[in-house]
PDB file of N, CA and C in Angstrom:
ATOM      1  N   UNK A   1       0.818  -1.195   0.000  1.00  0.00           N
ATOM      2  CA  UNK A   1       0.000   0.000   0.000  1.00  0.00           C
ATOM      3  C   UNK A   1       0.861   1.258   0.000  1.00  0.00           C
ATOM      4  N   UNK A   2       1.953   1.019   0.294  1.00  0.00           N
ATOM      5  CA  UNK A   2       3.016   2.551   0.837  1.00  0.00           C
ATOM      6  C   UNK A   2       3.877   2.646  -0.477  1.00  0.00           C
ATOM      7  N   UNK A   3       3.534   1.314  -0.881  1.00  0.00           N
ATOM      8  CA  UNK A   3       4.353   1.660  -2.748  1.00  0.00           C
ATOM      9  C   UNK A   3       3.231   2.280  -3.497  1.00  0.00           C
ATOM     10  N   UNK A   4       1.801   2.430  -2.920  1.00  0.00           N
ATOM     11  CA  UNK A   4       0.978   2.938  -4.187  1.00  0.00           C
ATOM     12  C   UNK A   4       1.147   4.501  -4.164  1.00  0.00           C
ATOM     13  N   UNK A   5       1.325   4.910  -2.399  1.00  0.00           N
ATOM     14  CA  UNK A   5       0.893   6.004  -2.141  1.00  0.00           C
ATOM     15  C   UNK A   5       2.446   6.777  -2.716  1.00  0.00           C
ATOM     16  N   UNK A   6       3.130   6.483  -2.122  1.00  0.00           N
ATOM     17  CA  UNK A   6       4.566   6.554  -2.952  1.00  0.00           C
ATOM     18  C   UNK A   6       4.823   7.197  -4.508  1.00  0.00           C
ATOM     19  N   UNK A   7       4.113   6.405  -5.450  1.00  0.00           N
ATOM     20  CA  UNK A   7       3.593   6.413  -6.637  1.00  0.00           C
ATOM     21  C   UNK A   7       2.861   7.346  -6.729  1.00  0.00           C
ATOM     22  N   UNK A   8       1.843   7.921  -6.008  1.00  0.00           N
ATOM     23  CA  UNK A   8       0.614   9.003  -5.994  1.00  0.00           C
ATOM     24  C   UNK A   8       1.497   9.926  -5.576  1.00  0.00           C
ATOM     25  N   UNK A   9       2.342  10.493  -5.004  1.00  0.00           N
ATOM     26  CA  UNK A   9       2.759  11.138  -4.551  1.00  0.00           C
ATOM     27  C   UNK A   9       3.913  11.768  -5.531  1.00  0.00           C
ATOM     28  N   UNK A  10       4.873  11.197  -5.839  1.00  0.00           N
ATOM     29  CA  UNK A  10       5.623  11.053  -7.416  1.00  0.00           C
ATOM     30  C   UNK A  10       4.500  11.792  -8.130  1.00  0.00           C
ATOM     31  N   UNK A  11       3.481  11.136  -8.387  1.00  0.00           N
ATOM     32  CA  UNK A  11       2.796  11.742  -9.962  1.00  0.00           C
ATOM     33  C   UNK A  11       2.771  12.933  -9.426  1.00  0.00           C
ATOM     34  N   UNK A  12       2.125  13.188  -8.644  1.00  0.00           N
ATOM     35  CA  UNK A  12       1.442  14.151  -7.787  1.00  0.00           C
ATOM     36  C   UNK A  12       2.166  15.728  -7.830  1.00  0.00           C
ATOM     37  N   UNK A  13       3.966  15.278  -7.297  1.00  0.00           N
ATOM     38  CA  UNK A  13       4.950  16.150  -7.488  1.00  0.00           C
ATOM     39  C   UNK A  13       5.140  16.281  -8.698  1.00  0.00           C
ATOM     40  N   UNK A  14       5.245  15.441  -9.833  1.00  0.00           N
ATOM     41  CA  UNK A  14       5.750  15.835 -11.180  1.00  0.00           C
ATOM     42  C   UNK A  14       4.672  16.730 -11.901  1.00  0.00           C
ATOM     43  N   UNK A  15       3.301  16.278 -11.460  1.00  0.00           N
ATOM     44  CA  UNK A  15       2.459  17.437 -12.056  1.00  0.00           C
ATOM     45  C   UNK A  15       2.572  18.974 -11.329  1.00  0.00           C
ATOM     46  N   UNK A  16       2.909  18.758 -10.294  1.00  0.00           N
ATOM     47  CA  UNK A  16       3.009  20.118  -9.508  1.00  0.00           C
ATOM     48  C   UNK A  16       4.004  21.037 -10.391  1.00  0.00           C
ATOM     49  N   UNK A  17       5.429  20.288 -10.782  1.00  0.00           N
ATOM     50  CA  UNK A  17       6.566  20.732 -11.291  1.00  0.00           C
ATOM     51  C   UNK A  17       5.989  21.286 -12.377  1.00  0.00           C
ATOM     52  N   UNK A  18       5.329  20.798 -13.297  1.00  0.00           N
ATOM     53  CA  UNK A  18       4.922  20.872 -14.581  1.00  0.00           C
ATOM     54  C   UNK A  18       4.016  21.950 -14.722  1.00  0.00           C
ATOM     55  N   UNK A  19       3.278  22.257 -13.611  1.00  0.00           N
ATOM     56  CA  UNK A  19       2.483  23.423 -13.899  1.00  0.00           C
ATOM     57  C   UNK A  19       2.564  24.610 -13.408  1.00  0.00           C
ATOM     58  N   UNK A  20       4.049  24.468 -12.187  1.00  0.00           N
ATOM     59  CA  UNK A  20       4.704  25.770 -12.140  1.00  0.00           C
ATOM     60  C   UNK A  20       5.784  26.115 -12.765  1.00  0.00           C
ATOM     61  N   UNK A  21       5.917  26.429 -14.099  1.00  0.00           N
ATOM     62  CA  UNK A  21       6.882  26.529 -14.967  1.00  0.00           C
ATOM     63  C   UNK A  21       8.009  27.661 -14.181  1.00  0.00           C
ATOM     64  N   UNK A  22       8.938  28.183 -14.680  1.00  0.00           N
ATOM     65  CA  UNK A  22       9.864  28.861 -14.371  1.00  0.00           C
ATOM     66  C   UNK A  22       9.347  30.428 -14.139  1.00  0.00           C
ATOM     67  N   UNK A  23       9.244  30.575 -13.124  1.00  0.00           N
ATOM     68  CA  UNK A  23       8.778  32.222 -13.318  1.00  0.00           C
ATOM     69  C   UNK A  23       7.495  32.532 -12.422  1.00  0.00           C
ATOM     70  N   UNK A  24       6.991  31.469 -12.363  1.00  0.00           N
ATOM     71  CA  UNK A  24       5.448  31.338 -11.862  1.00  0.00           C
ATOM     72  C   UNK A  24       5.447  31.225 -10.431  1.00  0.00           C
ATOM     73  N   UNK A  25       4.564  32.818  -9.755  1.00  0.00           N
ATOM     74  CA  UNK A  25       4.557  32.429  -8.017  1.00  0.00           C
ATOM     75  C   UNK A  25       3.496  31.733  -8.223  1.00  0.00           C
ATOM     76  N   UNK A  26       3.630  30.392  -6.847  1.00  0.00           N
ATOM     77  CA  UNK A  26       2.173  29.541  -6.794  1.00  0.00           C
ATOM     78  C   UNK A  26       1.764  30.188  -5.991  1.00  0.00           C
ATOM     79  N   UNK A  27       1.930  31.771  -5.072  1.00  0.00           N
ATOM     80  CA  UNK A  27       1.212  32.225  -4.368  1.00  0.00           C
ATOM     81  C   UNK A  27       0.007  33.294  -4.722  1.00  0.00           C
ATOM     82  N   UNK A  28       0.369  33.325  -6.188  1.00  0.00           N
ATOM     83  CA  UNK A  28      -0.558  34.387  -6.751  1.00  0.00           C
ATOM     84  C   UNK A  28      -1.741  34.185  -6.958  1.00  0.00           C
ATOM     85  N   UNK A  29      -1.987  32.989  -6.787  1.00  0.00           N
ATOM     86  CA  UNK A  29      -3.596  32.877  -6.488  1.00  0.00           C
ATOM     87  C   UNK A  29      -4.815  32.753  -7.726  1.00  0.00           C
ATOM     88  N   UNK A  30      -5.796  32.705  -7.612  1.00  0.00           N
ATOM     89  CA  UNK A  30      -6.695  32.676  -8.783  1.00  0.00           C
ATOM     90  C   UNK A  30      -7.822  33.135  -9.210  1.00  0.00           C
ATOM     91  N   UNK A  31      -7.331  34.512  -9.885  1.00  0.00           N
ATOM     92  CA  UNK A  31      -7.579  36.093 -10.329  1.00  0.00           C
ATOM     93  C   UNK A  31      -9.570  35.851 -10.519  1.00  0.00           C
ATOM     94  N   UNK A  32      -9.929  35.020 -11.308  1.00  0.00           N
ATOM     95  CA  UNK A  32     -11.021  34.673 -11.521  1.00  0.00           C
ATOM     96  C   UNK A  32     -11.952  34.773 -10.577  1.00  0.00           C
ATOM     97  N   UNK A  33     -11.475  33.391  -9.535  1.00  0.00           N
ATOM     98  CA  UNK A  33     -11.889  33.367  -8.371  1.00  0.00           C
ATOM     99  C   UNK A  33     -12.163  34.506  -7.541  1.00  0.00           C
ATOM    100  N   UNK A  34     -10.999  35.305  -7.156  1.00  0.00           N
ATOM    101  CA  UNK A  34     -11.567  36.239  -6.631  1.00  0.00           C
ATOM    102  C   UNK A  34     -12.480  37.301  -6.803  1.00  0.00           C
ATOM    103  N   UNK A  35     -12.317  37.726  -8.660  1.00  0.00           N
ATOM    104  CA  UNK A  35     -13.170  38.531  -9.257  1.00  0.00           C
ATOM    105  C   UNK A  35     -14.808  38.025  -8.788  1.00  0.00           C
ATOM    106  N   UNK A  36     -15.083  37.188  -8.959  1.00  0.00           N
ATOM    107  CA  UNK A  36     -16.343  36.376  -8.624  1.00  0.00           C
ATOM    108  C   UNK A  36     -16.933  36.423  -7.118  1.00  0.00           C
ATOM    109  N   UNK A  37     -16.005  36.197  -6.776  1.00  0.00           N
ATOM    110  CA  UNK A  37     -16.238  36.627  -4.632  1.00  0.00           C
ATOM    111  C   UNK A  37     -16.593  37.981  -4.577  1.00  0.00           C
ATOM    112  N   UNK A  38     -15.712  38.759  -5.369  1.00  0.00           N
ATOM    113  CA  UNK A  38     -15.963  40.538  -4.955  1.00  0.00           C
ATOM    114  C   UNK A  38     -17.082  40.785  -5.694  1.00  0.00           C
ATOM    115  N   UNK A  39     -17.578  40.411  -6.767  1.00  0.00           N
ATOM    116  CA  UNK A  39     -18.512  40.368  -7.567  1.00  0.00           C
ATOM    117  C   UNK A  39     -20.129  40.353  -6.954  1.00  0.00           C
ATOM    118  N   UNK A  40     -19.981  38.748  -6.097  1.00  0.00           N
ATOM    119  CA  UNK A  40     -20.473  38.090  -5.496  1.00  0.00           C
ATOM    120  C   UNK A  40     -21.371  38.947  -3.846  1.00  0.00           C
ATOM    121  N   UNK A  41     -20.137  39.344  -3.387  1.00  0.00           N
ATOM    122  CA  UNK A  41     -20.374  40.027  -2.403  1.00  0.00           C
ATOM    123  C   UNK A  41     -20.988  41.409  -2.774  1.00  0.00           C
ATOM    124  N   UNK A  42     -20.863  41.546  -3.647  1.00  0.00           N
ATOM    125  CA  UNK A  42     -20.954  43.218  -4.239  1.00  0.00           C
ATOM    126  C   UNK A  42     -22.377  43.422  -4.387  1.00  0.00           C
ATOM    127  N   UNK A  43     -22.867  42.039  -5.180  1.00  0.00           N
ATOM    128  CA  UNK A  43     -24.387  41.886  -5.490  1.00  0.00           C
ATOM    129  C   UNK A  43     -25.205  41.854  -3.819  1.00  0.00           C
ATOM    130  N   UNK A  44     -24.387  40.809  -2.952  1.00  0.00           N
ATOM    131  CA  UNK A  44     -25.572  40.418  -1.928  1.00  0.00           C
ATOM    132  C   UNK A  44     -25.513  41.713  -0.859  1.00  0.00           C
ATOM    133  N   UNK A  45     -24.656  42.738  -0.753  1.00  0.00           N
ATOM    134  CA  UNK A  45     -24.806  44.317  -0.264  1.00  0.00           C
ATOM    135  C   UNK A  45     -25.929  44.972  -0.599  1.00  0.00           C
ATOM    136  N   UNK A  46     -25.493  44.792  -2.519  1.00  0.00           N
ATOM    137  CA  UNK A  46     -26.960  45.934  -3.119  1.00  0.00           C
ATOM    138  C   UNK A  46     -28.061  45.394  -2.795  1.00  0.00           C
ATOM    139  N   UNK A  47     -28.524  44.145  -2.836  1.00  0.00           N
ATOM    140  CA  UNK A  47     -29.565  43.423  -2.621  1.00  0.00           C
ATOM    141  C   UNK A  47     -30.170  43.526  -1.326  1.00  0.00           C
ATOM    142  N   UNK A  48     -29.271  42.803  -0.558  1.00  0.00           N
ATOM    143  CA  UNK A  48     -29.627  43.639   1.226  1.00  0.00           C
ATOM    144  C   UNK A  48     -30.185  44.971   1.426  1.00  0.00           C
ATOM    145  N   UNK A  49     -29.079  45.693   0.769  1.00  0.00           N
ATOM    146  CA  UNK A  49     -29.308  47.251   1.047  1.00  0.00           C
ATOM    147  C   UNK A  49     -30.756  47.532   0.470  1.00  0.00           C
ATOM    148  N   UNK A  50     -31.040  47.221  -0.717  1.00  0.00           N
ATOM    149  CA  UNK A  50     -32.417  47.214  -1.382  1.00  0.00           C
ATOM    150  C   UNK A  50     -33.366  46.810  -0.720  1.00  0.00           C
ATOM    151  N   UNK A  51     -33.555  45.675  -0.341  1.00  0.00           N
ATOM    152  CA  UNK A  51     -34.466  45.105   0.879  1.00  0.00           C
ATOM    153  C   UNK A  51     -34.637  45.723   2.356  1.00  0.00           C
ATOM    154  N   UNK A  52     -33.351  46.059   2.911  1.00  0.00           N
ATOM    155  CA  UNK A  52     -33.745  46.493   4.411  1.00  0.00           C
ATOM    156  C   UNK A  52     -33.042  48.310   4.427  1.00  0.00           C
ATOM    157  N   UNK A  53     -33.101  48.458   3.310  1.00  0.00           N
ATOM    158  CA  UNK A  53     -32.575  49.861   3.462  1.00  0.00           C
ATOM    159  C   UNK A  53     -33.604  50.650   4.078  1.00  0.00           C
ATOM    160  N   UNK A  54     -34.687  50.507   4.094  1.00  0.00           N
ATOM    161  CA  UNK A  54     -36.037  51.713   4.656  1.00  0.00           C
ATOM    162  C   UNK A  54     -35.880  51.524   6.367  1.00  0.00           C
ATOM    163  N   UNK A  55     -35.908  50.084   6.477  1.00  0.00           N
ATOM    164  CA  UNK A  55     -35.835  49.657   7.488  1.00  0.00           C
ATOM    165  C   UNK A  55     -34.525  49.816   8.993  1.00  0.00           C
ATOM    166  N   UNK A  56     -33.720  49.873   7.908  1.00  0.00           N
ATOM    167  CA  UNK A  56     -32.417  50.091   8.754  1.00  0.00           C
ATOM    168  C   UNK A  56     -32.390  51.721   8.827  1.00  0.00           C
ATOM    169  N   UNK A  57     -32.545  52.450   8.188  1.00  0.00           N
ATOM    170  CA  UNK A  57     -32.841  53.926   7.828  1.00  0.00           C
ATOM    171  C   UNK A  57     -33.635  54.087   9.575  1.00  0.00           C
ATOM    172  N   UNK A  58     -34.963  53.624   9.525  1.00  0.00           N
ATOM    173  CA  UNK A  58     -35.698  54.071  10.458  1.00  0.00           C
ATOM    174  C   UNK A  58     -35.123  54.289  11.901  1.00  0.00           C
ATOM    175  N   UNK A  59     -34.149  52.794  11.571  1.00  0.00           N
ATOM    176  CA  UNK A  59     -34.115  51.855  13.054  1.00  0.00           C
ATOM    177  C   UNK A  59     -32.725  52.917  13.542  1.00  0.00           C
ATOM    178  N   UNK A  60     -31.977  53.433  12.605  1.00  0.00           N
ATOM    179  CA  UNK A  60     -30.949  54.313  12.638  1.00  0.00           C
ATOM    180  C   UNK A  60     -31.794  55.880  13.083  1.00  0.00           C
ATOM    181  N   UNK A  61     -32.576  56.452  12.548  1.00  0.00           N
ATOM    182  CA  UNK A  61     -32.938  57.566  13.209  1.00  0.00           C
ATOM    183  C   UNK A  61     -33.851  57.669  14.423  1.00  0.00           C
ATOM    184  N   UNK A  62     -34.848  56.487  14.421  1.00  0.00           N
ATOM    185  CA  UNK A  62     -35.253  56.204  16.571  1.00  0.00           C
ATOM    186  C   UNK A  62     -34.091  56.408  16.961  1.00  0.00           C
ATOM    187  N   UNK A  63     -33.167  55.400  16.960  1.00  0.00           N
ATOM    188  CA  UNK A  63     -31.780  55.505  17.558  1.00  0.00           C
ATOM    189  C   UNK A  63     -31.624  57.097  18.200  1.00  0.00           C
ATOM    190  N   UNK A  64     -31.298  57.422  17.020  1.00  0.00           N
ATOM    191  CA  UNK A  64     -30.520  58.748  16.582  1.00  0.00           C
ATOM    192  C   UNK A  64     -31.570  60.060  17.650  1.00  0.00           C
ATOM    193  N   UNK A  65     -32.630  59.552  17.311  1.00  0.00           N
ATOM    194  CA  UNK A  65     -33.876  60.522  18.384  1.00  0.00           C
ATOM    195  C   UNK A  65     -33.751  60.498  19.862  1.00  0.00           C
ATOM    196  N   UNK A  66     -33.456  58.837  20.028  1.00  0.00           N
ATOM    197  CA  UNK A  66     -33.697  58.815  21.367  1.00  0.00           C
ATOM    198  C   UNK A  66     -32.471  59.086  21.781  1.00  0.00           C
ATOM    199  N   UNK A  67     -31.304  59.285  21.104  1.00  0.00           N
ATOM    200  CA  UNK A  67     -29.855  59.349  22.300  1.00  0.00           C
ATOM    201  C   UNK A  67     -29.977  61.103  22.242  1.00  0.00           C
ATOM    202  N   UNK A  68     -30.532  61.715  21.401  1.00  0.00           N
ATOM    203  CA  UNK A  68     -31.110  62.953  21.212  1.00  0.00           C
ATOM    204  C   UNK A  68     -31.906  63.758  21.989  1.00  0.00           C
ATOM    205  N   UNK A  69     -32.614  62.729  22.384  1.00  0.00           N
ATOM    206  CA  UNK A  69     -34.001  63.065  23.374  1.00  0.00           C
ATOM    207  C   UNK A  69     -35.336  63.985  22.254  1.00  0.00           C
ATOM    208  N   UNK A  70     -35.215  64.365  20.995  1.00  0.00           N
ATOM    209  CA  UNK A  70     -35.747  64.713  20.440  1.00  0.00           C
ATOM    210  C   UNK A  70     -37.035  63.752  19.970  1.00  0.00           C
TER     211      UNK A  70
END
């Protein structure tokens, strides 16, 4: 079994080698991916904000009255 994993491990490294060619940080990450998260997040703000914006508005000026006393 420790010769298979052995073997998996070999391939495993030689593909690693192979797809960080010369030049290439593997820390740079994957540009796509993140575009899509910020994207992502960007939408479920406006959306929120769209939905509870009246609401949060209100709940912000009671607030705002009562530390006011107005």
């Amino acid at each position: 079994m420790s010769y298979v994993l052995d073997r998996l491990r070999n391939a495993a490294a030689v593909v690693r080698r192979a797809a960080l060619r010369e030049g290439d940080d593997p820390e740079r990450g994957d540009v796509p991916g993140w575009v899509l998260v910020t994207l992502m997040t960007a939408g479920l703000v406006v959306t929120l904000w769209a939905i509870a914006g009246p609401a949060l508005s209100n709940v912000f000026n009671t607030a705002i009255q009562r530390v006011l006393g107005t």
